[in-house]
N, C-alpha and C. Protein backbone atom coordinates (compact mmCIF):
# COMPACT_ATOMS: atom_id res chain seq x y z
N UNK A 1 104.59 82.37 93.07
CA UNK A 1 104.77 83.04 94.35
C UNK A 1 106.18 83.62 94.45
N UNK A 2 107.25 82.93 94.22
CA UNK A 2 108.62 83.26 93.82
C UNK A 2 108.47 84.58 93.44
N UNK A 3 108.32 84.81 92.13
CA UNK A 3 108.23 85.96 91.44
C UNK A 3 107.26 87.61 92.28
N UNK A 4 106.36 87.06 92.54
CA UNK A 4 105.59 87.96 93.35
C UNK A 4 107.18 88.04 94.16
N UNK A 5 107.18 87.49 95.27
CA UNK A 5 108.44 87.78 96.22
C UNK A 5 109.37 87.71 96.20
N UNK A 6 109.92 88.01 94.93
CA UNK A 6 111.15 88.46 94.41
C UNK A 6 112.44 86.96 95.14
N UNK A 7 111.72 85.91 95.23
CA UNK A 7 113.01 84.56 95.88
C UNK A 7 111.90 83.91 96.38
N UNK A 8 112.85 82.49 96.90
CA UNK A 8 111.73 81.78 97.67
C UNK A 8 110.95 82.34 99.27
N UNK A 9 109.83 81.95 99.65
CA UNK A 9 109.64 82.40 100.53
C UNK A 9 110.31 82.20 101.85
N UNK A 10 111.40 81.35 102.07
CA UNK A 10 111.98 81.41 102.92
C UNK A 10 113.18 82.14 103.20
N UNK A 11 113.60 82.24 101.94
CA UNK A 11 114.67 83.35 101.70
C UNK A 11 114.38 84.75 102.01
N UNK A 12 113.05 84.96 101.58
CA UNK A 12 112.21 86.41 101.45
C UNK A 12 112.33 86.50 103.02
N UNK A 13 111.91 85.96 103.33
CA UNK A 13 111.56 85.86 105.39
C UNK A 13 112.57 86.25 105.50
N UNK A 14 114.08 85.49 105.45
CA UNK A 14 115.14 85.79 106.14
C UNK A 14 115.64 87.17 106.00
N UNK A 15 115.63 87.55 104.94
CA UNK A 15 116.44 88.32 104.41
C UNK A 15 115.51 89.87 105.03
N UNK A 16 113.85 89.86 105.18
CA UNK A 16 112.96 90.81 105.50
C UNK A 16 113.60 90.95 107.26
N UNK A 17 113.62 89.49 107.77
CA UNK A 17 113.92 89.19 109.12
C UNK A 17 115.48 90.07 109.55
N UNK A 18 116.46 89.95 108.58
CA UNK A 18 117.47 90.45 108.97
C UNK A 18 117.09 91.85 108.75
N UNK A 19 116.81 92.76 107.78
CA UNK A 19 116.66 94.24 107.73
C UNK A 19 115.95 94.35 108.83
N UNK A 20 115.21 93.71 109.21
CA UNK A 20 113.80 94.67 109.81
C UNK A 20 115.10 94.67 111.29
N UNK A 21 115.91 93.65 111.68
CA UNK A 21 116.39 94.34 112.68
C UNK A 21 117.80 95.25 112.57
N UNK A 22 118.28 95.26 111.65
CA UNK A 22 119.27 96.46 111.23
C UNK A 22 118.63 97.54 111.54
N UNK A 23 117.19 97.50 110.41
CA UNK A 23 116.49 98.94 110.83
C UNK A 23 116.03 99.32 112.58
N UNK A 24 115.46 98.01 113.34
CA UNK A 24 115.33 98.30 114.29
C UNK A 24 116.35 98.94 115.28
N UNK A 25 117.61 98.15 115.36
CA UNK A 25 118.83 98.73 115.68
C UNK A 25 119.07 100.64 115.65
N UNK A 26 119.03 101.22 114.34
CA UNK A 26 118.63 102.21 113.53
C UNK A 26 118.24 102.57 114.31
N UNK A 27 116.83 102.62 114.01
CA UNK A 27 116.16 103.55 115.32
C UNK A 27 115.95 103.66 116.29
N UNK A 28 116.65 102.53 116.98
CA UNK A 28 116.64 102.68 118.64
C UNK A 28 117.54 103.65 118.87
N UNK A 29 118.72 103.21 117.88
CA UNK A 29 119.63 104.23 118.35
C UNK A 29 119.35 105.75 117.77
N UNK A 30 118.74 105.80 117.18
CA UNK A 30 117.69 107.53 117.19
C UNK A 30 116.70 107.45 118.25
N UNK A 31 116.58 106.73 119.75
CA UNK A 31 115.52 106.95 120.34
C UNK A 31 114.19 106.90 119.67
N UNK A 32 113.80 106.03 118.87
CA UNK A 32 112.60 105.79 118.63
C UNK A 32 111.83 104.29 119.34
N UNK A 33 110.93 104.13 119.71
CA UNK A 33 110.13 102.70 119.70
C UNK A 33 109.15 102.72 118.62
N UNK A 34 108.77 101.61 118.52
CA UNK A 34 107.23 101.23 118.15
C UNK A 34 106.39 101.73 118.39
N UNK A 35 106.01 102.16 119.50
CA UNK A 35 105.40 102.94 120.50
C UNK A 35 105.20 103.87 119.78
N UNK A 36 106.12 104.83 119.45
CA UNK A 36 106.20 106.43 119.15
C UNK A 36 106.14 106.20 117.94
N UNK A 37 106.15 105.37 116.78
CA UNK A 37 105.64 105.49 115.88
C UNK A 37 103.88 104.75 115.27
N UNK A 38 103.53 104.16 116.43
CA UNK A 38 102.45 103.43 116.05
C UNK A 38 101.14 105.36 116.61
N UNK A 39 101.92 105.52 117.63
CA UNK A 39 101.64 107.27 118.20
C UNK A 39 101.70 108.35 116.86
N UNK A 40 102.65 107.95 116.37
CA UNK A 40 102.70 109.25 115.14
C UNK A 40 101.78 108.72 114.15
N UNK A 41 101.42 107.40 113.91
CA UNK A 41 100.57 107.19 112.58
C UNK A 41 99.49 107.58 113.70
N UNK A 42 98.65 107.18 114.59
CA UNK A 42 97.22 107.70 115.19
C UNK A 42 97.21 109.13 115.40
N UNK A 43 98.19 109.76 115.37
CA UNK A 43 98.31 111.68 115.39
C UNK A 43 98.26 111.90 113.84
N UNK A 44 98.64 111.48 113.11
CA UNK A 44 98.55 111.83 111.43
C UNK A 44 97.37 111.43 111.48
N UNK A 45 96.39 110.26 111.31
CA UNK A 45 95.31 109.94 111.06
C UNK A 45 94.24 111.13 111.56
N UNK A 46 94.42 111.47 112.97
CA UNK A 46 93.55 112.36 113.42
C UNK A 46 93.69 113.57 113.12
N UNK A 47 94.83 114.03 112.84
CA UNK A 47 95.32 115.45 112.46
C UNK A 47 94.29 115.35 110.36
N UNK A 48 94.59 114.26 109.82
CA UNK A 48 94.03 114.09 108.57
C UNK A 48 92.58 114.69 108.64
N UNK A 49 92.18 113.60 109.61
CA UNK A 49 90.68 113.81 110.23
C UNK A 49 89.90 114.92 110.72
N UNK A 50 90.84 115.95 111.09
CA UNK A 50 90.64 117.08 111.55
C UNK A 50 91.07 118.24 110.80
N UNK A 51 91.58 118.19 109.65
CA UNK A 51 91.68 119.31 108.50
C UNK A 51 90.43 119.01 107.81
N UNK A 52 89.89 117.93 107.84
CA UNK A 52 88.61 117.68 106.74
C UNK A 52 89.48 117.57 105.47
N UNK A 53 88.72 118.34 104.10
CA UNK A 53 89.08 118.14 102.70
C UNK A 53 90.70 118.73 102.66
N UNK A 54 91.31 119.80 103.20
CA UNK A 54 92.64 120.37 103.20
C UNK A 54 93.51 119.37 103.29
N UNK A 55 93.28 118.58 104.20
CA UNK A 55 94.01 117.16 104.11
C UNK A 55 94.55 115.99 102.90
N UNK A 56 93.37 116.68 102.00
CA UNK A 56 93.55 115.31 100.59
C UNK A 56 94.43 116.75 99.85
N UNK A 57 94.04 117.87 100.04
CA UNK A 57 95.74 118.80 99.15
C UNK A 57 97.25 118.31 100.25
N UNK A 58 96.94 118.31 101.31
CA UNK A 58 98.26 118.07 102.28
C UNK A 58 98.85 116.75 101.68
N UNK A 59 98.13 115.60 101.42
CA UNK A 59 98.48 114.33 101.72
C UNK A 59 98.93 113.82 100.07
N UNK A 60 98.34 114.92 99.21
CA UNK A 60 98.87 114.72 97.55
C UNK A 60 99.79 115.52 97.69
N UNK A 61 99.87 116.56 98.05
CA UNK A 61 101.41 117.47 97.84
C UNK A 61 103.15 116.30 98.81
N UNK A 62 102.48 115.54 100.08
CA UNK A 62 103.36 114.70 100.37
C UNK A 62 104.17 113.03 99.70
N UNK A 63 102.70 113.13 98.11
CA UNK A 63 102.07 112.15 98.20
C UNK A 63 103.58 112.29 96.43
N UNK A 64 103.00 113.63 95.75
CA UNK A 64 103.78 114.14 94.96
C UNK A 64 105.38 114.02 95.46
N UNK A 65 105.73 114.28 96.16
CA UNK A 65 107.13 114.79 96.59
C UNK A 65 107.31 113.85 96.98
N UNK A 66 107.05 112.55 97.26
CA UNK A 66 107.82 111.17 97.78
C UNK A 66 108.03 110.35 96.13
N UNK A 67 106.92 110.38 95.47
CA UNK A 67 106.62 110.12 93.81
C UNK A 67 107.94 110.79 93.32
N UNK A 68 108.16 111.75 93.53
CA UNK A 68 109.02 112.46 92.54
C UNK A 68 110.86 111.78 92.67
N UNK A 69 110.71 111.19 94.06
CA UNK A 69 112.15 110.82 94.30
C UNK A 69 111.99 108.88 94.27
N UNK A 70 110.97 108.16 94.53
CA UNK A 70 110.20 106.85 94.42
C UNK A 70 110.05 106.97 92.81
N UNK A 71 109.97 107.08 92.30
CA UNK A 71 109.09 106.37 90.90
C UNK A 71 110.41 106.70 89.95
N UNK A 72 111.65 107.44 89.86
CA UNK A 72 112.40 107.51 88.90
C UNK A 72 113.34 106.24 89.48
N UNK A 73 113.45 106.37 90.93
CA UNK A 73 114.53 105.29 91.34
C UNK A 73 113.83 103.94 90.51
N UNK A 74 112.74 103.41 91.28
CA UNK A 74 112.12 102.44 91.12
C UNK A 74 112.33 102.03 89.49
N UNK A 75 111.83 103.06 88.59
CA UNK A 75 111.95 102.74 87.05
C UNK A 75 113.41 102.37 86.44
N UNK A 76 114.09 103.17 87.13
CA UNK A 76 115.94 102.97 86.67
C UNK A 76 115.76 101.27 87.10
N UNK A 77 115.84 101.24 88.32
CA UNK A 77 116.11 100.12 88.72
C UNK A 77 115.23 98.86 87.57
N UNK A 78 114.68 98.72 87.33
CA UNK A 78 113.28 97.58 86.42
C UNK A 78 114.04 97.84 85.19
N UNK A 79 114.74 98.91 84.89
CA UNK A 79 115.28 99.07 83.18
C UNK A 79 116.83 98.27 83.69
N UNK A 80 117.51 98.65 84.42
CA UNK A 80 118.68 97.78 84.95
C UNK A 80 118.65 96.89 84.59
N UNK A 81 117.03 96.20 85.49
CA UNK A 81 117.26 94.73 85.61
C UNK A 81 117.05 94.51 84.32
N UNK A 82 115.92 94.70 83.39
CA UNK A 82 115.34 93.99 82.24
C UNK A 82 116.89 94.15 81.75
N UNK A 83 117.52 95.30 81.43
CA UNK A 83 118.70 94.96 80.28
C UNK A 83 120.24 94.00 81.01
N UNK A 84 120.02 93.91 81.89
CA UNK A 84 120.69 92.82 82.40
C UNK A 84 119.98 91.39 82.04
N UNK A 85 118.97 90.91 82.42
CA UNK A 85 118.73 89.65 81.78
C UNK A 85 118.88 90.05 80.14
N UNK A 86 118.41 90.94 79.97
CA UNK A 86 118.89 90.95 78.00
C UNK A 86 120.18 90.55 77.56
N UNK A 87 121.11 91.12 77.91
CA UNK A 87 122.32 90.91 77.55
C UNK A 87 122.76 89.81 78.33
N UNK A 88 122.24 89.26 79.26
CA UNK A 88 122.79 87.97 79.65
C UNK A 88 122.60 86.65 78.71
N UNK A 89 120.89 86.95 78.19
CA UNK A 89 119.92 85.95 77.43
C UNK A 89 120.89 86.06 76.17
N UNK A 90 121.11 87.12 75.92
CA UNK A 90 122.08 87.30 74.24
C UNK A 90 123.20 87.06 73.99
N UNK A 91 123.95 86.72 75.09
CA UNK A 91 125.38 86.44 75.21
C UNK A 91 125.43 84.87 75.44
N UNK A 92 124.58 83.96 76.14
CA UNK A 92 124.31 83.02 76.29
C UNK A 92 123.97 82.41 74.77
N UNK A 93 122.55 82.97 74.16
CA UNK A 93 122.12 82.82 73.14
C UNK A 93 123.48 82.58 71.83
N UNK A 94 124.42 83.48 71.76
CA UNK A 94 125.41 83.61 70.79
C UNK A 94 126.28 82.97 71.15
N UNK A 95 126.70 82.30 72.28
CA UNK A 95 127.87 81.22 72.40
C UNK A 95 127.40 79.73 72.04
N UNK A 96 126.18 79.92 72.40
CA UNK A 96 125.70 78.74 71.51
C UNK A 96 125.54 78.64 70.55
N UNK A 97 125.79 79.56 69.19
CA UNK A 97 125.59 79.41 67.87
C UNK A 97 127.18 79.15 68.15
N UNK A 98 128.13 80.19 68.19
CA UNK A 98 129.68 79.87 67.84
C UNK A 98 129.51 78.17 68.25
N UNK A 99 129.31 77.36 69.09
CA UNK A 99 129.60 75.87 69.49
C UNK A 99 129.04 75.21 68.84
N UNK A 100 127.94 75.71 67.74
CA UNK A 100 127.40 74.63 66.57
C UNK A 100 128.44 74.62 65.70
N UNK A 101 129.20 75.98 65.40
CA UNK A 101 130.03 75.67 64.15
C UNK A 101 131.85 75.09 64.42
């Protein structure tokens, strides 16, 4: 479960618990509520609903252009990490040979 959630789950909580109100902070102070965005997802849904098929080109062309700036970050980041535990595992690994001899 750890792994799925990247820490323990109580840590995960806290740490979700503190952003979510930074972000809330955030957008209050842009004049947003809950409200107006629980409003903008039921206006997208229906607006979806109401292009019919034009909607699945609208919603891949948005779908593309979030992908294009999401999926290189995301990958940098996973190569980061893996070669950080690498060179941690290998540096660890080789001080323990120097202390056999």
């Amino acid at each position: 479960m750890e792994r799925f959630l990247g820490g323990s789950p109580g840590t995960v909580l806290i740490r979700l618990s503190v952003i979510s109100l930074i972000v809330g902070i955030l957008l209050s102070a842009l004049g947003l509520s809950p409200y107006d965005i629980i409003n903008s997802i039921r206006t997208l849904a229906q607006r979806i609903y109401d292009m019919g098929f034009d909607a699945v080109e609208w919603v891949f062309r948005y779908f593309l252009l979030g992908a294009v700036v999401v999926f290189p970050i995301w990958l940098i980041a996973r190569l980061v990490k893996m070669a950080g535990k690498r060179s941690g595992a290998g540096s660890l690994h080789s001080s323990s040979r120097n202390a056999g001899q």
